[in-house]
N, C-alpha and C. Protein backbone atom coordinates (compact mmCIF):
# COMPACT_ATOMS: atom_id res chain seq x y z
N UNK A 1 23.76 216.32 133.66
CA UNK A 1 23.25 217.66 133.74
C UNK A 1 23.46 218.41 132.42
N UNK A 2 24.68 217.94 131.81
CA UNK A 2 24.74 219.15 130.65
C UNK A 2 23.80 217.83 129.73
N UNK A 3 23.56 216.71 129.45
CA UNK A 3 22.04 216.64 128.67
C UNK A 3 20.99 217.65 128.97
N UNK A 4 20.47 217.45 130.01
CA UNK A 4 19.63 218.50 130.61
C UNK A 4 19.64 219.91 130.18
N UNK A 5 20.99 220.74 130.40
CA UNK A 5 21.21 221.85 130.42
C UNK A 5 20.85 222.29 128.45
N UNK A 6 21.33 221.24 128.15
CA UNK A 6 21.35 221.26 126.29
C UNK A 6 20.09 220.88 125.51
N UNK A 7 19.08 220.55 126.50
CA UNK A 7 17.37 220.85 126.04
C UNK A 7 17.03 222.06 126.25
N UNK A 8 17.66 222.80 127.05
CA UNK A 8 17.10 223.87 127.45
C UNK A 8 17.99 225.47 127.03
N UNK A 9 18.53 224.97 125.90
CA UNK A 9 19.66 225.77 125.35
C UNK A 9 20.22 226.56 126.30
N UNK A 10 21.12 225.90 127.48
CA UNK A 10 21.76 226.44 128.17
C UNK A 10 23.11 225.63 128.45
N UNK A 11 24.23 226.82 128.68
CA UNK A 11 25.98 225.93 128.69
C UNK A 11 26.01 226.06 130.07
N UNK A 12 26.46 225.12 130.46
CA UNK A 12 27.12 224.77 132.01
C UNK A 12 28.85 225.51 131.97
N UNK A 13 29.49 226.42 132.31
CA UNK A 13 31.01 226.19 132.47
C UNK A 13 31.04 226.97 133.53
N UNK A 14 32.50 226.06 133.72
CA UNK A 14 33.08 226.07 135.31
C UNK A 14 33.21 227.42 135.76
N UNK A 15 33.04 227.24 136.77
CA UNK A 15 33.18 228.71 138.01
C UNK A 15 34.79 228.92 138.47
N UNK A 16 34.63 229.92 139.61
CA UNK A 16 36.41 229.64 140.35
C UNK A 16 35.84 228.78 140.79
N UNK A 17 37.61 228.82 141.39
CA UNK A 17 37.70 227.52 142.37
C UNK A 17 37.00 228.14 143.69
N UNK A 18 36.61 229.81 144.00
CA UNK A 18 36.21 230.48 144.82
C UNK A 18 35.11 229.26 145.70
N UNK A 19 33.30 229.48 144.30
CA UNK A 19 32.77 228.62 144.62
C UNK A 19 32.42 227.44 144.67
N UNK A 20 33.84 226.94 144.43
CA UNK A 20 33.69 225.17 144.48
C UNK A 20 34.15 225.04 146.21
N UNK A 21 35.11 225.97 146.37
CA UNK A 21 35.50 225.96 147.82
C UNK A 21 34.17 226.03 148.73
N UNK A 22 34.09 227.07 149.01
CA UNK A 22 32.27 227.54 149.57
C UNK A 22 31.36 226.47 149.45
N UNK A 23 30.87 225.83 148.48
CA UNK A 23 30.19 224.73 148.41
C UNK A 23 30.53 223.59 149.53
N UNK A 24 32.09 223.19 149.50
CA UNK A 24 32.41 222.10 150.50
C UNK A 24 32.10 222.67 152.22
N UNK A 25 32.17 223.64 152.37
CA UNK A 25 32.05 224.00 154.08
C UNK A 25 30.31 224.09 154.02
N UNK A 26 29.88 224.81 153.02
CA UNK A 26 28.26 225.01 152.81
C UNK A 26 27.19 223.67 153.21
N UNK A 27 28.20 223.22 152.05
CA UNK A 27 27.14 221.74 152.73
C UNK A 27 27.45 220.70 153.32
N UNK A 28 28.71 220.82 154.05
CA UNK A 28 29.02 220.27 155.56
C UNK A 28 27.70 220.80 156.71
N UNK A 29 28.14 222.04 156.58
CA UNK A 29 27.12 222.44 156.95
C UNK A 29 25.68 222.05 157.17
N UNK A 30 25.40 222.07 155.92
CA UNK A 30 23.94 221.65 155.95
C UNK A 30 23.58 220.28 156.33
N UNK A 31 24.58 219.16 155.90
CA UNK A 31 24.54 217.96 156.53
C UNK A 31 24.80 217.32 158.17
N UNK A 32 25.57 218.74 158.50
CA UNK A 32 25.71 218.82 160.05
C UNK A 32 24.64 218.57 160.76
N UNK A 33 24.05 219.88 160.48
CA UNK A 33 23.14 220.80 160.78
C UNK A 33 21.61 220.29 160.82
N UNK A 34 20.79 220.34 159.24
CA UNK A 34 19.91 219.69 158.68
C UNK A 34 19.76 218.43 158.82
N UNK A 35 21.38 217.69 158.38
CA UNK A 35 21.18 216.42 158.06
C UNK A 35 21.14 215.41 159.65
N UNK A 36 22.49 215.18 160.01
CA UNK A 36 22.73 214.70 160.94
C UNK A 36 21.94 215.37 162.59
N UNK A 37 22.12 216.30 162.77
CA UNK A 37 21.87 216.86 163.97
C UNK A 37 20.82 216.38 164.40
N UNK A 38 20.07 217.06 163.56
CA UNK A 38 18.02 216.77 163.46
C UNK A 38 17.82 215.76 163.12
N UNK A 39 18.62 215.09 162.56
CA UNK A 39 18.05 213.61 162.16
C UNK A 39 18.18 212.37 163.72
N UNK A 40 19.31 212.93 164.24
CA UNK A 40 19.77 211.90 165.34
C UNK A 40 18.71 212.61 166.75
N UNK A 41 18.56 213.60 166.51
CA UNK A 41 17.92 214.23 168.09
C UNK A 41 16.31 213.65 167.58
N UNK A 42 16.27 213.52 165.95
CA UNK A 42 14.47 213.09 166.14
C UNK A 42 14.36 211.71 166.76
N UNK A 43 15.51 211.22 166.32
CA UNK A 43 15.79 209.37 166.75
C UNK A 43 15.86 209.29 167.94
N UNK A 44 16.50 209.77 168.16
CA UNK A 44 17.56 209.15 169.71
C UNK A 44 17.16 210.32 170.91
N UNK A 45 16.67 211.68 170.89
CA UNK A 45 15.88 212.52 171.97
C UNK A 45 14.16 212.54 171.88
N UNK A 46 13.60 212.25 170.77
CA UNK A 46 12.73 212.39 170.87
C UNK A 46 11.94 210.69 170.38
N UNK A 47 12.65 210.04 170.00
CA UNK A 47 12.18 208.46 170.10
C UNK A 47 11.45 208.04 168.93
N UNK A 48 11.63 208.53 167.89
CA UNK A 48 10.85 209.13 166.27
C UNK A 48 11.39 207.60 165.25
N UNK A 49 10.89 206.83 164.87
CA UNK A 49 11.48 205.65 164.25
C UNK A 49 12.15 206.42 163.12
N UNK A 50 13.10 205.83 163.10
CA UNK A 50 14.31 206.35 162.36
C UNK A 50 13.43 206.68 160.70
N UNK A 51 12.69 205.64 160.43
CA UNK A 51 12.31 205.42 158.78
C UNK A 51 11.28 206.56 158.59
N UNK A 52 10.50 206.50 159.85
CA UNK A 52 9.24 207.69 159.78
C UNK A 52 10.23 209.12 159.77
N UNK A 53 11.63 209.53 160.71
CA UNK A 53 12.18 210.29 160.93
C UNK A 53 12.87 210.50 159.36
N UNK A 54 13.28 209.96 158.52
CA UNK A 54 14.07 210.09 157.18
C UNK A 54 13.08 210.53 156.25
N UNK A 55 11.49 210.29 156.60
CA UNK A 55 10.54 210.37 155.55
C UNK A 55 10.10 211.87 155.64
N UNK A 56 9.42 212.52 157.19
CA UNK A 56 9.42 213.20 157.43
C UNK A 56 10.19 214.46 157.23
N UNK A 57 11.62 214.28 157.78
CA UNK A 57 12.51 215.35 157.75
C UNK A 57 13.00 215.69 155.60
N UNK A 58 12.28 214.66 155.51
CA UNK A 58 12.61 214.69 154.11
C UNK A 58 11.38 215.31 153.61
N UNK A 59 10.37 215.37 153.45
CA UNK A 59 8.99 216.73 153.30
C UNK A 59 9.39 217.71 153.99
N UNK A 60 9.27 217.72 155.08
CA UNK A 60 10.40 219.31 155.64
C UNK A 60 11.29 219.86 154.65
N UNK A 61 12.19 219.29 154.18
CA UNK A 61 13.34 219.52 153.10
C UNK A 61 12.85 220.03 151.75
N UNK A 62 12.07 218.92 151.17
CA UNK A 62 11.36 219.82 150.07
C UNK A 62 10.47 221.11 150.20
N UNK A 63 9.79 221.23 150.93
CA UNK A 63 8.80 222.07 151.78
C UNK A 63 9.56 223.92 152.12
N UNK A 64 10.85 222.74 152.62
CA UNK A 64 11.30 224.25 152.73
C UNK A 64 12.31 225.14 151.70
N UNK A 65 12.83 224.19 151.02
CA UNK A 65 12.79 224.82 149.42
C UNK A 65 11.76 225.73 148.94
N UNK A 66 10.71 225.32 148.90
CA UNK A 66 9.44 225.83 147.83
C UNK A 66 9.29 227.56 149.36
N UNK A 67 9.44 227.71 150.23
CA UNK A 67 9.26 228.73 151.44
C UNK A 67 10.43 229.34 150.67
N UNK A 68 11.11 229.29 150.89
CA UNK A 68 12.78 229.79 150.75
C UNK A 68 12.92 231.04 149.41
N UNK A 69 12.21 229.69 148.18
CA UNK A 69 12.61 230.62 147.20
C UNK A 69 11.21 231.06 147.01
N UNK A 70 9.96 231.19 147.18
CA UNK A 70 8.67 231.94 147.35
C UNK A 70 8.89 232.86 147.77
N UNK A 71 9.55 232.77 149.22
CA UNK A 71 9.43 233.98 149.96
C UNK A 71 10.73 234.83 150.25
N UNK A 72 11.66 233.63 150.79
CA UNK A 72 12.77 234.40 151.61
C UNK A 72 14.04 234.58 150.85
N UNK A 73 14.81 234.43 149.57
CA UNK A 73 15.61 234.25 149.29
C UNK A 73 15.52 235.81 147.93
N UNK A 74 16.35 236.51 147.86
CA UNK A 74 16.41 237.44 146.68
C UNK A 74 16.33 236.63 145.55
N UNK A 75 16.47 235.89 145.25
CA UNK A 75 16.38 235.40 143.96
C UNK A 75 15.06 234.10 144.22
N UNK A 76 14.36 235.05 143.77
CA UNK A 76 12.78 233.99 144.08
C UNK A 76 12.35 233.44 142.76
N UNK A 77 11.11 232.56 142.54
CA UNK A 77 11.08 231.57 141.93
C UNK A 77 10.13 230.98 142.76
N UNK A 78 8.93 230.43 141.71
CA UNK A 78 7.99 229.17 142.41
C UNK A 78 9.11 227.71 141.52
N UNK A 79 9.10 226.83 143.12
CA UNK A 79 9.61 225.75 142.71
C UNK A 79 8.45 224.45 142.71
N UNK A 80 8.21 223.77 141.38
CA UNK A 80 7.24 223.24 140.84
C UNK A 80 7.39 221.72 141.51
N UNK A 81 6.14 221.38 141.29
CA UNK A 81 5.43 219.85 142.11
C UNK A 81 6.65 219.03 141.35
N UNK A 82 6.91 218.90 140.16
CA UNK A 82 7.74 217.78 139.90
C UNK A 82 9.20 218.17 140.45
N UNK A 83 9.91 219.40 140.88
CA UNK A 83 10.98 219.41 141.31
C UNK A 83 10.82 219.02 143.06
N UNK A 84 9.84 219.60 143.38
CA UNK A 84 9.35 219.26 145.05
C UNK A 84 9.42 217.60 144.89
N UNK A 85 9.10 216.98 144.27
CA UNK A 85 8.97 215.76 144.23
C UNK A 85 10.10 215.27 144.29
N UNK A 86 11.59 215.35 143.15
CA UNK A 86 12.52 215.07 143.33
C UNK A 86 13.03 215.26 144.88
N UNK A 87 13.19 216.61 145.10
CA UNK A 87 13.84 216.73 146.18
C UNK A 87 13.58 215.91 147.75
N UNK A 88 12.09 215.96 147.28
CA UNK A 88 11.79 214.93 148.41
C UNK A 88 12.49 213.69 148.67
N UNK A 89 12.42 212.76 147.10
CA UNK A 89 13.11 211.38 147.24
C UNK A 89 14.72 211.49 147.38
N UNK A 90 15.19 212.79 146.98
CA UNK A 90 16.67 212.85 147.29
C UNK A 90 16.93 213.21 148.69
N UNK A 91 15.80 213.67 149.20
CA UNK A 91 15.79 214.13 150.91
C UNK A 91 15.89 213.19 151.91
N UNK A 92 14.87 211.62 151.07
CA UNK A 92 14.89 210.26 151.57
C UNK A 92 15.72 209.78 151.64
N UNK A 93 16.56 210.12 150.41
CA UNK A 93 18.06 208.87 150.51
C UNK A 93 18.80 209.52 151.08
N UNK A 94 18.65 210.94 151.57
CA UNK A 94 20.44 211.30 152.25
C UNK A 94 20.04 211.27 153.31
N UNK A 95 18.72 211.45 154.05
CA UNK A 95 18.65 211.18 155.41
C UNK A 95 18.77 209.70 155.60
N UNK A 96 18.11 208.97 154.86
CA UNK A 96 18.25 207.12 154.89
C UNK A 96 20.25 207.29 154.99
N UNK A 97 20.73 207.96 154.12
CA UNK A 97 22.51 207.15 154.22
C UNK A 97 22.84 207.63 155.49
N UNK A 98 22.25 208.75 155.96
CA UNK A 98 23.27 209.24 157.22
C UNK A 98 22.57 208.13 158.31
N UNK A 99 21.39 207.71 158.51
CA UNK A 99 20.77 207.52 159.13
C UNK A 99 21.18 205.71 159.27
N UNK A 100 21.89 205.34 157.64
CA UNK A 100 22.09 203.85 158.26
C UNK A 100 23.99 203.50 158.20
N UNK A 101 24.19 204.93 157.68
CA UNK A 101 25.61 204.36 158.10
C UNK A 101 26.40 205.08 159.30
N UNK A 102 25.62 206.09 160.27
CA UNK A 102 26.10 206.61 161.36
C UNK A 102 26.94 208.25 160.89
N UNK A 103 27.28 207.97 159.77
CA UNK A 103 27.94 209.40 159.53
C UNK A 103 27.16 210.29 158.33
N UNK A 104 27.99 210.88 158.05
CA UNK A 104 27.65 211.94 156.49
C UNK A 104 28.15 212.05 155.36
N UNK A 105 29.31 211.03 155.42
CA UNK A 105 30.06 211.18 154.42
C UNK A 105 29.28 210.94 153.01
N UNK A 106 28.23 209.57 152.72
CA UNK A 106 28.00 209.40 150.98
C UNK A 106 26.60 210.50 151.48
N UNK A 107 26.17 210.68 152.33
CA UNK A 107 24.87 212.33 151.80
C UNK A 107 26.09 213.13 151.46
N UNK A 108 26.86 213.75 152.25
CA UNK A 108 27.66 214.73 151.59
C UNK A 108 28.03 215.09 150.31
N UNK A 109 28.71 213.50 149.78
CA UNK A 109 29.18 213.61 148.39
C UNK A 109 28.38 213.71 147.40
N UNK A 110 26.55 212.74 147.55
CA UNK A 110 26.01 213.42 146.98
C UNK A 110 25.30 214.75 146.80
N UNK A 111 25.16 215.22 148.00
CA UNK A 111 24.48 216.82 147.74
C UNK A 111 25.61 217.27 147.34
N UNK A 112 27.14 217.43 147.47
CA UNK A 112 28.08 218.16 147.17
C UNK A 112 28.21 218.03 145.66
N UNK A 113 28.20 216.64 144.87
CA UNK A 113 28.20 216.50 143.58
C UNK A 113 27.06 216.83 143.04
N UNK A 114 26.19 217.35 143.78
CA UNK A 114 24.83 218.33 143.02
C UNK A 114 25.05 219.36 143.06
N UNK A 115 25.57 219.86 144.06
CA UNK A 115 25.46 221.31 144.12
C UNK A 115 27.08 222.11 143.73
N UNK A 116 27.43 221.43 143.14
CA UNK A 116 28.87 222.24 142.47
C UNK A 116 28.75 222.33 140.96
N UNK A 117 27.69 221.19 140.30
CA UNK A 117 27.32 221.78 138.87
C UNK A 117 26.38 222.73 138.89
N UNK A 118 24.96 222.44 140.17
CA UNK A 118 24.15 223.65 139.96
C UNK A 118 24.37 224.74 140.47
N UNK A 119 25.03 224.92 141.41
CA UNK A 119 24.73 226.40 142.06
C UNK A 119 26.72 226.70 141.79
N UNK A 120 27.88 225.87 141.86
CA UNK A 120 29.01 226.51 142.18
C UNK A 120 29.43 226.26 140.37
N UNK A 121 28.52 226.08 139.53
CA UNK A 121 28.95 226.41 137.86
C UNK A 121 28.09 227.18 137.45
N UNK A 122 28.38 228.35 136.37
CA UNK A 122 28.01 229.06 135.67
C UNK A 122 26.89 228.47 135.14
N UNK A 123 25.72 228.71 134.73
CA UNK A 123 24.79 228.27 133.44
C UNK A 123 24.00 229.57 133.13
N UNK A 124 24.23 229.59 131.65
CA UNK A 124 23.54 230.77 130.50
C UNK A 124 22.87 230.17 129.67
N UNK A 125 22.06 230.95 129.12
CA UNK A 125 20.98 230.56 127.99
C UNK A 125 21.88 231.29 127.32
N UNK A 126 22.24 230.22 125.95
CA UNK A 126 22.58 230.24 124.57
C UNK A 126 21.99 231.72 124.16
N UNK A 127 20.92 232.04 123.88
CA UNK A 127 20.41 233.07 122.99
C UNK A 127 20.55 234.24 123.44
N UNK A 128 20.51 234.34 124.71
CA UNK A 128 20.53 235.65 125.36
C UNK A 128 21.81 235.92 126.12
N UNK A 129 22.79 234.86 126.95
CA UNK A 129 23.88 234.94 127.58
C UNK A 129 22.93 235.21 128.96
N UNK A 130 22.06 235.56 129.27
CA UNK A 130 21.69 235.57 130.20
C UNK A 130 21.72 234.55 131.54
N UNK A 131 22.32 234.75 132.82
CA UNK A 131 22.40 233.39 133.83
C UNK A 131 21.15 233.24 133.90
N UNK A 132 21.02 231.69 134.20
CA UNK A 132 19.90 230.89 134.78
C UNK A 132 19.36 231.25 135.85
N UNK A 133 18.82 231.94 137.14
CA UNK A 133 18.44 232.03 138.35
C UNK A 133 18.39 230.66 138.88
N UNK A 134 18.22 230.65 140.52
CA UNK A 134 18.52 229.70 141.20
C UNK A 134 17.26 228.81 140.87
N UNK A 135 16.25 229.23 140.95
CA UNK A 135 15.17 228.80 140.91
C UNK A 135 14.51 228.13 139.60
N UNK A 136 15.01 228.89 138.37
CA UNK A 136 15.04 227.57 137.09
C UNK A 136 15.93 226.98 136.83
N UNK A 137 17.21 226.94 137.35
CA UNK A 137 18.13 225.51 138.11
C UNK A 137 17.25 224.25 138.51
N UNK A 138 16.67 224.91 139.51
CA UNK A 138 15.66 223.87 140.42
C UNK A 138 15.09 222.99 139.49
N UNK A 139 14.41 223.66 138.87
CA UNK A 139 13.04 223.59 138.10
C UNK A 139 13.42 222.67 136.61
N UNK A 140 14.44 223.36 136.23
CA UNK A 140 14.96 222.62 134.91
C UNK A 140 15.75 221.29 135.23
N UNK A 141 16.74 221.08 136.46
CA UNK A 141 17.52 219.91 136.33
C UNK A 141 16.45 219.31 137.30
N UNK A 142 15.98 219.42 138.50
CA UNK A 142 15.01 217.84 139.25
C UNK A 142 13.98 218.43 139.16
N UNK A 143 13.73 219.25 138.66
CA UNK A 143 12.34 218.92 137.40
C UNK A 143 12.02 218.18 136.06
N UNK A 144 13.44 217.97 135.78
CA UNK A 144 13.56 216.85 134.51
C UNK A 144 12.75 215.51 135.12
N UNK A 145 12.39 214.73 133.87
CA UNK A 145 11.98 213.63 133.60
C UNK A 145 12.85 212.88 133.82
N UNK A 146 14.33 213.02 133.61
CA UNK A 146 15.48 212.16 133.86
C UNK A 146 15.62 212.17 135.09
N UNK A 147 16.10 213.03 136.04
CA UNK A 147 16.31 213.35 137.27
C UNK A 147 14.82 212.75 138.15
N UNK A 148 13.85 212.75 138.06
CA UNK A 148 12.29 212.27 138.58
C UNK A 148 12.63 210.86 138.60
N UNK A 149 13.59 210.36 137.37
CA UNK A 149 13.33 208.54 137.34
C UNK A 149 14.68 208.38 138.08
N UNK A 150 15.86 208.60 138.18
CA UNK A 150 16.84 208.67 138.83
C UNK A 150 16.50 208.83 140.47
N UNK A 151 16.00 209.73 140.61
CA UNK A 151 15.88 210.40 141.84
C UNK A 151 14.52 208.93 142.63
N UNK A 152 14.04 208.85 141.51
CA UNK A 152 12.79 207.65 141.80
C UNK A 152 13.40 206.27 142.05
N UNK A 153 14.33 205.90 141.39
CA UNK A 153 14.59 204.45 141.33
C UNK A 153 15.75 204.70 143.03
N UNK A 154 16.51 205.77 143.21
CA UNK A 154 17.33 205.67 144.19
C UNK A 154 16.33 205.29 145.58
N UNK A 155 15.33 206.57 145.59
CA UNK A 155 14.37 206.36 146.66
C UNK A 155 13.83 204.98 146.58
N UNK A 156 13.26 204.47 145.32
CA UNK A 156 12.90 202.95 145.84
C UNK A 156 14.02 201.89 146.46
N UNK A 157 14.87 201.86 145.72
CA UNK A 157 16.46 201.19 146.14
C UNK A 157 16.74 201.35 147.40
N UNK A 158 16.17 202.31 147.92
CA UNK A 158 16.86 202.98 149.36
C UNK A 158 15.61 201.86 150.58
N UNK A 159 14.63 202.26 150.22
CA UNK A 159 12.85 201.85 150.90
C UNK A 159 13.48 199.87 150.70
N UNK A 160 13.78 199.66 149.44
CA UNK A 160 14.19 198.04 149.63
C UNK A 160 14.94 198.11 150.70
N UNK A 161 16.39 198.71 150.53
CA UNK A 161 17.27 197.68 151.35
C UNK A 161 16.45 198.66 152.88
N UNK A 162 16.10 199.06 153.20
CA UNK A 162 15.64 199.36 154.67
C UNK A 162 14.81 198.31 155.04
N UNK A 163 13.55 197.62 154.03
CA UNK A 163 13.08 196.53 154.51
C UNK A 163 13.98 194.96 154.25
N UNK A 164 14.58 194.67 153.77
CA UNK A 164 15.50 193.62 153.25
C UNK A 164 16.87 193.50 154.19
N UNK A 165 17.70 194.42 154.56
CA UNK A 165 18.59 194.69 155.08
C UNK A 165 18.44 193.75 156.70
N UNK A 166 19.01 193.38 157.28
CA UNK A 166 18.04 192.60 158.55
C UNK A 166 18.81 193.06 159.42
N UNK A 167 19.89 194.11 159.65
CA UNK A 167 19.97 195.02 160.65
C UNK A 167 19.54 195.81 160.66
N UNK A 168 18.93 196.20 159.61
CA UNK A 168 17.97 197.84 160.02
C UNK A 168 16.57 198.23 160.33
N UNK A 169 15.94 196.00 160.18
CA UNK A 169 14.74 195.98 161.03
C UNK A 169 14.55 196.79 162.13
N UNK A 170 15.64 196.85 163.34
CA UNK A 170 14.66 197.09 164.40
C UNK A 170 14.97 198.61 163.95
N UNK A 171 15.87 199.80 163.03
CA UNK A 171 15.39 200.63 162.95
C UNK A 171 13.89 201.45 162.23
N UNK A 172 12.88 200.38 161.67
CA UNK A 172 12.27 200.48 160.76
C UNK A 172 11.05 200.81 162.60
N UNK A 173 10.95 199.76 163.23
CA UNK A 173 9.35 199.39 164.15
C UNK A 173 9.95 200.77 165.04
């Protein structure tokens, strides 16, 4: 991220420990909630193949990013096709981990190790000192070219072992 942050003449430094705290219940939360909850009631109450259910709930996810900060969030921002894009394939793999290892723990760690450099660290533009808004966060780190091929190779990695894997056939039909 601070490559990233240092094309875009902006410094990353650390926050309190306030919002590093907040972050960990935040996106328990959201993995509760978002991740797990809805992911298991699309499977297992409503009979949704798990792979179609990870793909799906994962356009939902990006989808509702781009709503959020358009419309509903004070700190608005259009969030762009190549960051929608990322988020999508990162939407794939954390619903795919919860979805093939029963819990939340590696989605957790990764949305948590995303979201404590972007949203629970400081970032300013060099020239002005001015903070970054939430929304060219978005836009600048999984809107990168780096983050698109990262975020790309995980989602393919993820789509292999779901077909390769030969216990997670029958979650695929």
């Amino acid at each position: 991220m601070r490559y990233i942050a240092g094309k875009h003449d902006v410094i990353i430094n650390p926050s309190t420990w306030h919002n590093y705290y907040h972050d960990v219940f935040y996106i328990l939360n959201e993995e509760i909630v978002i991740g797990a909850m809805l992911l298991f009631g699309l499977v297992h109450k409503k009979k949704i193949r798990p792979l179609v259910a990870s793909v799906g709930l994962a356009v939902f996810f990006a989808l509702i990013h781009f709503v959020f900060y358009k419309w509903i969030f004070l700190d608005r921002g259009i969030i762009g096709i190549v960051t929608l894009t990322t988020l999508f394939m990162v939407g794939f793999v954390r619903n795919s981990l919860i979805l093939m290892t029963g819990h939340i723990g590696y989605s957790w760690a990764l949305h948590y190790g995303w979201m404590i450099v972007m949203m629970g660290s400081i970032h300013t533009y060099m020239d002005t000192e001015l903070w970054v808004t939430e929304s060219e966060k978005f836009n600048m780190y999984l809107g990168s070219f780096e983050m698109l091929i990262i975020s790309a190779t995980m989602a393919v990695l993820t789509g292999i072992y779901w077909f390769k894997r030969p216990g997670l056939r029958p979650l695929i039909r």
